[in-house]
N, C-alpha and C. Protein backbone atom coordinates (compact mmCIF):
# COMPACT_ATOMS: atom_id res chain seq x y z
N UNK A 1 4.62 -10.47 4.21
CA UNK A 1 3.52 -10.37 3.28
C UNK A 1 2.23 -10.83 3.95
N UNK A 2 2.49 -11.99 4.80
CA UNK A 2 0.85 -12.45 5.75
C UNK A 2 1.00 -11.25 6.48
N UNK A 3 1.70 -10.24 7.41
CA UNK A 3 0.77 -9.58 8.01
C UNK A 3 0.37 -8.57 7.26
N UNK A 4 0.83 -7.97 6.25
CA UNK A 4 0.61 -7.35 5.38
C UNK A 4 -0.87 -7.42 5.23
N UNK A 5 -1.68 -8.78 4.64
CA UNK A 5 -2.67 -9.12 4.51
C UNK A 5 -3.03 -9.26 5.23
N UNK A 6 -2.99 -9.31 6.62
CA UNK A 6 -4.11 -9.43 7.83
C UNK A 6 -4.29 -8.44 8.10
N UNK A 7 -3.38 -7.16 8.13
CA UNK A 7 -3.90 -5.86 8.30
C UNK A 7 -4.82 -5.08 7.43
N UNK A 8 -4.86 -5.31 5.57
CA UNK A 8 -5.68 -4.68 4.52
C UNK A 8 -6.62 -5.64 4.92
N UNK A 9 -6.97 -6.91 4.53
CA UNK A 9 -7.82 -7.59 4.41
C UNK A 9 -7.84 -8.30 2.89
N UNK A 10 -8.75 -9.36 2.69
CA UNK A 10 -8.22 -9.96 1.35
C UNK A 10 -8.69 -8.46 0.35
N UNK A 11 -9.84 -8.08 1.22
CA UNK A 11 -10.33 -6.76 -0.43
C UNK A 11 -9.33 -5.91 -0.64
N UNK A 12 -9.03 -5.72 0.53
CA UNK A 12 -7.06 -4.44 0.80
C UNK A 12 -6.64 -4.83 -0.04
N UNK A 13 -6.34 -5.56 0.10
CA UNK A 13 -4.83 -6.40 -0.77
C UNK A 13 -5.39 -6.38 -1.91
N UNK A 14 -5.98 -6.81 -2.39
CA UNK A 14 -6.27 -7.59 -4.06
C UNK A 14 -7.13 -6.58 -4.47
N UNK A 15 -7.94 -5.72 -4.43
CA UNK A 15 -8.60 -4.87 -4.53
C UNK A 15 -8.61 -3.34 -4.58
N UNK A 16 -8.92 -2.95 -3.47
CA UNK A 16 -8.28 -1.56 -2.36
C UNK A 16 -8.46 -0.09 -3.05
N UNK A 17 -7.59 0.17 -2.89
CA UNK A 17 -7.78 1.59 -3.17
C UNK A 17 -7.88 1.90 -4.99
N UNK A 18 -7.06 1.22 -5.83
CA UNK A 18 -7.26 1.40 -7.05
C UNK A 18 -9.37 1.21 -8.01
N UNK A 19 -9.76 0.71 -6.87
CA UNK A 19 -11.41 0.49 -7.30
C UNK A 19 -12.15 1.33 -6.36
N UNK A 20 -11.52 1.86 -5.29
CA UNK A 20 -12.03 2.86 -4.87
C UNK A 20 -12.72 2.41 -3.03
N UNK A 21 -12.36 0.94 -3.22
CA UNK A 21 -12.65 0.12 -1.85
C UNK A 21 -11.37 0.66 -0.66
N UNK A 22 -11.79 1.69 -0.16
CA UNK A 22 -10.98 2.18 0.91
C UNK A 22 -11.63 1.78 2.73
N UNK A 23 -9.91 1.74 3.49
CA UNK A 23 -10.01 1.42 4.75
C UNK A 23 -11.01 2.81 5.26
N UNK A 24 -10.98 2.28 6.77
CA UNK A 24 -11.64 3.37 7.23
C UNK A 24 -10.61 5.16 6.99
N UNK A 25 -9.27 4.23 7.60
CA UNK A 25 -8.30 5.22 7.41
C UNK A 25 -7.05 4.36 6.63
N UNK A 26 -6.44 5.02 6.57
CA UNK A 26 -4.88 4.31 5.92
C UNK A 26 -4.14 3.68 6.65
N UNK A 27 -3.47 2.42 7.15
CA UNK A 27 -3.16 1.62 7.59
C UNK A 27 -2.01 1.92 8.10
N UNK A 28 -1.48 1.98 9.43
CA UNK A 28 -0.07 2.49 9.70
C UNK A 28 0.05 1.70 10.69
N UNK A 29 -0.58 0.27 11.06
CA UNK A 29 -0.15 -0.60 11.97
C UNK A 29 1.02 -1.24 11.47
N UNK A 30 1.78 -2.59 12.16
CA UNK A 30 2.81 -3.27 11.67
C UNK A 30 1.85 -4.43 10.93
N UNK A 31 2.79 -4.32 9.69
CA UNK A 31 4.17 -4.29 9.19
C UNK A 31 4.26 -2.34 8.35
N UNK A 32 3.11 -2.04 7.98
CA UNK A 32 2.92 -0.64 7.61
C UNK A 32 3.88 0.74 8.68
N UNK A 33 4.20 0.35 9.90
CA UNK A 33 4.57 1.58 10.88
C UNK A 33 6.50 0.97 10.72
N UNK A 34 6.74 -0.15 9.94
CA UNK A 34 7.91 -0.06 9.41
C UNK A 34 8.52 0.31 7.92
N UNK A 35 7.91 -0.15 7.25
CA UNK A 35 7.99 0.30 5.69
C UNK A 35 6.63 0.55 5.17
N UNK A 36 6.27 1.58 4.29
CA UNK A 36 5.35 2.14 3.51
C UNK A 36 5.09 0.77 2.27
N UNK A 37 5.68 -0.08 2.15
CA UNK A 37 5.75 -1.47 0.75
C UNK A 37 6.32 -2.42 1.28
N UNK A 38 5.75 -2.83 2.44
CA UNK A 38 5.75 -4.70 3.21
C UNK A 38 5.82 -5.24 2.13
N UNK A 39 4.62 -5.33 1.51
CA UNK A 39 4.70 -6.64 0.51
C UNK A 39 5.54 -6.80 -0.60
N UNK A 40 5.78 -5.30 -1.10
CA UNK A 40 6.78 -5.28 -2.56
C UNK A 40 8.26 -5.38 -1.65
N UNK A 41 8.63 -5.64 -0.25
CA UNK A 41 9.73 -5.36 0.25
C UNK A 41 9.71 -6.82 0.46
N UNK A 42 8.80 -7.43 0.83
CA UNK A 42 8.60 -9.05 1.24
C UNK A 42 8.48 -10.06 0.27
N UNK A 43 8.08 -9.74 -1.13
CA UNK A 43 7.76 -10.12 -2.34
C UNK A 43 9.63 -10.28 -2.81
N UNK A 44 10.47 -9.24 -2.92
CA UNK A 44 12.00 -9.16 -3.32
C UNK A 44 12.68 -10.22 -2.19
N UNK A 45 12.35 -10.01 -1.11
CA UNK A 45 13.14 -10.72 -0.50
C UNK A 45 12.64 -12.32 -0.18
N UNK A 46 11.40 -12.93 -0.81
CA UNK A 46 10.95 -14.43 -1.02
C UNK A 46 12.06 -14.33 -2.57
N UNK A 47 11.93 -13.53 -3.31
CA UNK A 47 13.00 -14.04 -4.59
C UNK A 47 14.43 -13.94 -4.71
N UNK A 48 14.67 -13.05 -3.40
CA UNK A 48 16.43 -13.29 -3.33
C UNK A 48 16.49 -14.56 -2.56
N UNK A 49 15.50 -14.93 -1.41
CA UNK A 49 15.84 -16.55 -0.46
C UNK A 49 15.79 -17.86 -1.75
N UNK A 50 15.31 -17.52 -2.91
CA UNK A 50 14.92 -18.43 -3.76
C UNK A 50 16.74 -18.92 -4.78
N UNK A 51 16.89 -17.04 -5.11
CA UNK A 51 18.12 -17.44 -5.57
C UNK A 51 19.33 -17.67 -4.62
N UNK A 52 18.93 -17.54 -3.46
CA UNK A 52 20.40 -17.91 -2.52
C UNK A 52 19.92 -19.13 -2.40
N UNK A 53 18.83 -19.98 -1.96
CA UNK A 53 18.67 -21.55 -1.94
C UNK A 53 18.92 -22.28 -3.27
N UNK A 54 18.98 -21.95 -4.17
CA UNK A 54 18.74 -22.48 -5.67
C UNK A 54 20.73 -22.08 -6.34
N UNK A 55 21.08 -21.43 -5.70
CA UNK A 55 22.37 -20.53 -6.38
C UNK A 55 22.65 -20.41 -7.37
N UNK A 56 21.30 -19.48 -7.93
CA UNK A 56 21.23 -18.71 -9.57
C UNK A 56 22.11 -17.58 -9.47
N UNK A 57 22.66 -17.40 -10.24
CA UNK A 57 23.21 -15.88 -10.37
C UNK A 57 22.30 -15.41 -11.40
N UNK A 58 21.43 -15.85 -12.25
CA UNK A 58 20.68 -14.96 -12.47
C UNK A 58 18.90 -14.84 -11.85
N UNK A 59 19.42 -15.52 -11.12
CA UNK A 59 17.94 -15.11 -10.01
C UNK A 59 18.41 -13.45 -9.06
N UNK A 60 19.38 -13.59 -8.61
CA UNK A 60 19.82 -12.48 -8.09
C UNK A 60 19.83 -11.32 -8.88
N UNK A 61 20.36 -11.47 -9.99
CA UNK A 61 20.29 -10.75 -11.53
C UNK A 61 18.18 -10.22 -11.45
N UNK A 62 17.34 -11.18 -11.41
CA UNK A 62 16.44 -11.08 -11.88
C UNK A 62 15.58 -10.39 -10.13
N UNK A 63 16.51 -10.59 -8.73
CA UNK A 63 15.70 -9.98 -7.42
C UNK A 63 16.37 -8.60 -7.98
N UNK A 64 17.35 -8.16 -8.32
CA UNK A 64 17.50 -6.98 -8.32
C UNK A 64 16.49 -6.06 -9.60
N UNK A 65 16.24 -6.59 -10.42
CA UNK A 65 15.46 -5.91 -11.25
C UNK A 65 13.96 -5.99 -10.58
N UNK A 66 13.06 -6.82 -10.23
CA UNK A 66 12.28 -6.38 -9.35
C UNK A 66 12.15 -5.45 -8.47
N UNK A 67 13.48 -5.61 -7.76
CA UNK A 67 13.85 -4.15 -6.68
C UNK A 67 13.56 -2.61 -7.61
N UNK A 68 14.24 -3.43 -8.29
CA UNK A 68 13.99 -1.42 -9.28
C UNK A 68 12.78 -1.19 -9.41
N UNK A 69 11.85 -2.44 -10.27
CA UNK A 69 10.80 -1.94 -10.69
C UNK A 69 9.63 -1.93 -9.42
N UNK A 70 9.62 -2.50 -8.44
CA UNK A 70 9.11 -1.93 -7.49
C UNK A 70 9.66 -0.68 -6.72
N UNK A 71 10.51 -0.19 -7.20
CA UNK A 71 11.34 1.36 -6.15
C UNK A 71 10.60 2.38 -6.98
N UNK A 72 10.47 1.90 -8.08
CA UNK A 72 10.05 3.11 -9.29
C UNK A 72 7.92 3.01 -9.03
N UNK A 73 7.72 1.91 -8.75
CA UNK A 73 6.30 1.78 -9.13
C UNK A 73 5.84 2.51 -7.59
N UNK A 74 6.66 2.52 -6.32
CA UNK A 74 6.65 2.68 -5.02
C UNK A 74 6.39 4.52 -4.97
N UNK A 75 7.62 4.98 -6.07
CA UNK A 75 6.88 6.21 -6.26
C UNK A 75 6.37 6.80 -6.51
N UNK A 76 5.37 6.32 -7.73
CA UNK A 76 3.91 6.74 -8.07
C UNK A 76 2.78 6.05 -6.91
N UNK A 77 2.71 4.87 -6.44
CA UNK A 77 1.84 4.51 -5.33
C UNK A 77 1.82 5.10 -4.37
N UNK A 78 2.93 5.48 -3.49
CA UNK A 78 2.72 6.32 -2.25
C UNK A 78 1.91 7.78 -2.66
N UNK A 79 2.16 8.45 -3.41
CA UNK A 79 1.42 9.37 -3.52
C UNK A 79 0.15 9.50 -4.28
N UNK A 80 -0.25 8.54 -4.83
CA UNK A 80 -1.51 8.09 -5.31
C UNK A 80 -2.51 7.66 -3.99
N UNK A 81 -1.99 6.84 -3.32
CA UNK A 81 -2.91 5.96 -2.21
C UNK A 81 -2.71 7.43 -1.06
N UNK A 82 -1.90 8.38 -1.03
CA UNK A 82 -2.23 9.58 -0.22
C UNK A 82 -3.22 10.60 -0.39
N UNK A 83 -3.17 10.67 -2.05
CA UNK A 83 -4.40 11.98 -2.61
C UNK A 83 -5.13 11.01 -2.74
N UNK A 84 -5.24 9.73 -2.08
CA UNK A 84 -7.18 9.28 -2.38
C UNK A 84 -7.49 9.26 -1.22
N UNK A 85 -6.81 8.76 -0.25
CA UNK A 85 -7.25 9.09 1.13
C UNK A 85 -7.57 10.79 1.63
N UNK A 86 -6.87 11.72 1.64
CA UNK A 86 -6.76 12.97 1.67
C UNK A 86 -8.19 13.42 0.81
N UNK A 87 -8.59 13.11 -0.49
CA UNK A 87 -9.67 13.26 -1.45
C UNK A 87 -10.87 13.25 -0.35
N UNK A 88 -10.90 12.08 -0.11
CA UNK A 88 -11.28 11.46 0.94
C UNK A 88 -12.01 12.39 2.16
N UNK A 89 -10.79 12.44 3.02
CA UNK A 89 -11.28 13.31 4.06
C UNK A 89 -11.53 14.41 3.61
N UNK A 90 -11.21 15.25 2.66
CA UNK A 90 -11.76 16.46 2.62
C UNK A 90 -13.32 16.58 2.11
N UNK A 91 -13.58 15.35 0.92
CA UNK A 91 -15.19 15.19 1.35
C UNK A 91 -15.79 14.89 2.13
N UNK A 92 -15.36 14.27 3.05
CA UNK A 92 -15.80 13.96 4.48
C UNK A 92 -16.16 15.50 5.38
N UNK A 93 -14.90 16.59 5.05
CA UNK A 93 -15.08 17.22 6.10
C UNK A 93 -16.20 18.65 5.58
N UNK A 94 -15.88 18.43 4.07
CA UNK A 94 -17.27 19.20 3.28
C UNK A 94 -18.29 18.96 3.62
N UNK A 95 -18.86 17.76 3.99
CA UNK A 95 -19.93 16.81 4.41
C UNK A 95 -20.45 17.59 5.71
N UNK A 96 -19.52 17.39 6.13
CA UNK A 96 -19.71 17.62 8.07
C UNK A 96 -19.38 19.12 8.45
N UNK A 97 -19.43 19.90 7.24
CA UNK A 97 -19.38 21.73 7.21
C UNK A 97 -20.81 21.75 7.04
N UNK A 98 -21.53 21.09 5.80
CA UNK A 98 -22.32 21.24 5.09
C UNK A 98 -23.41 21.38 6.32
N UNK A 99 -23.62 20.13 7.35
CA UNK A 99 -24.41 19.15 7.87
C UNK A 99 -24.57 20.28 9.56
N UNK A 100 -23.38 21.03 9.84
CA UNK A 100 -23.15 21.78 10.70
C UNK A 100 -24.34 23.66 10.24
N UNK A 101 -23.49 23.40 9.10
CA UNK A 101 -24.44 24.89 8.70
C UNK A 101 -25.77 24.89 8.46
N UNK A 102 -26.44 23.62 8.24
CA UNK A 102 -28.14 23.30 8.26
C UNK A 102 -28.27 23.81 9.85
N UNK A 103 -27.70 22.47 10.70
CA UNK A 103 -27.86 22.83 12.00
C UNK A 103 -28.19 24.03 12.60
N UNK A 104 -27.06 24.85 12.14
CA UNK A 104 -27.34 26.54 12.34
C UNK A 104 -28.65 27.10 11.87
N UNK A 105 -28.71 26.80 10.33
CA UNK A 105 -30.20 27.64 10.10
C UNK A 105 -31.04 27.10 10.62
């Protein structure tokens, strides 16, 4: 989850793409060039070390329901944080059609 956050930045993280505060590009360094959800993958596994140190059975009960509801929330985010980036470049590259065809005239 820290490199997680050293790679977005605190605005990444806590902020980011849902307000419209985007990277330059989309982040595919590590921990990102191993799993697409570091933190929701790093977040489950601080609450399973909790119930294996503590030996809840219903902490384990309660890491696995997290797991779900981050597997389920994982598949509306990945493709949300793709069509805003993508949104993205294609105004970018409207921009730089636009900016090319002045040039010409």
């Amino acid at each position: 989850m820290i490199s997680s956050t050293w790679q977005l930045g605190i605005t990444g993280t806590f902020l980011g793409d849902y307000f419209g505060i985007l990277m330059d590009s989309m982040v595919t360094g590590f921990p990102f060039n191993v799993t697409n959800a570091p933190m929701y993958y790093g977040s489950t596994l601080s609450f399973l070390g909790s119930a294996l140190v503590y030996s809840k059975p219903a902490g384990l009960l309660l890491t696995l329901l997290v797991l779900v509801v981050y597997l389920v929330a994982i598949q509306f985010e990945n493709p949300f944080t793709a069509g805003i980036y993508a949104k993205r470049e294609h105004e970018r590259a409207k921009k730089g059609g636009k900016s090319e065809r002045k040039k010409e005239l």
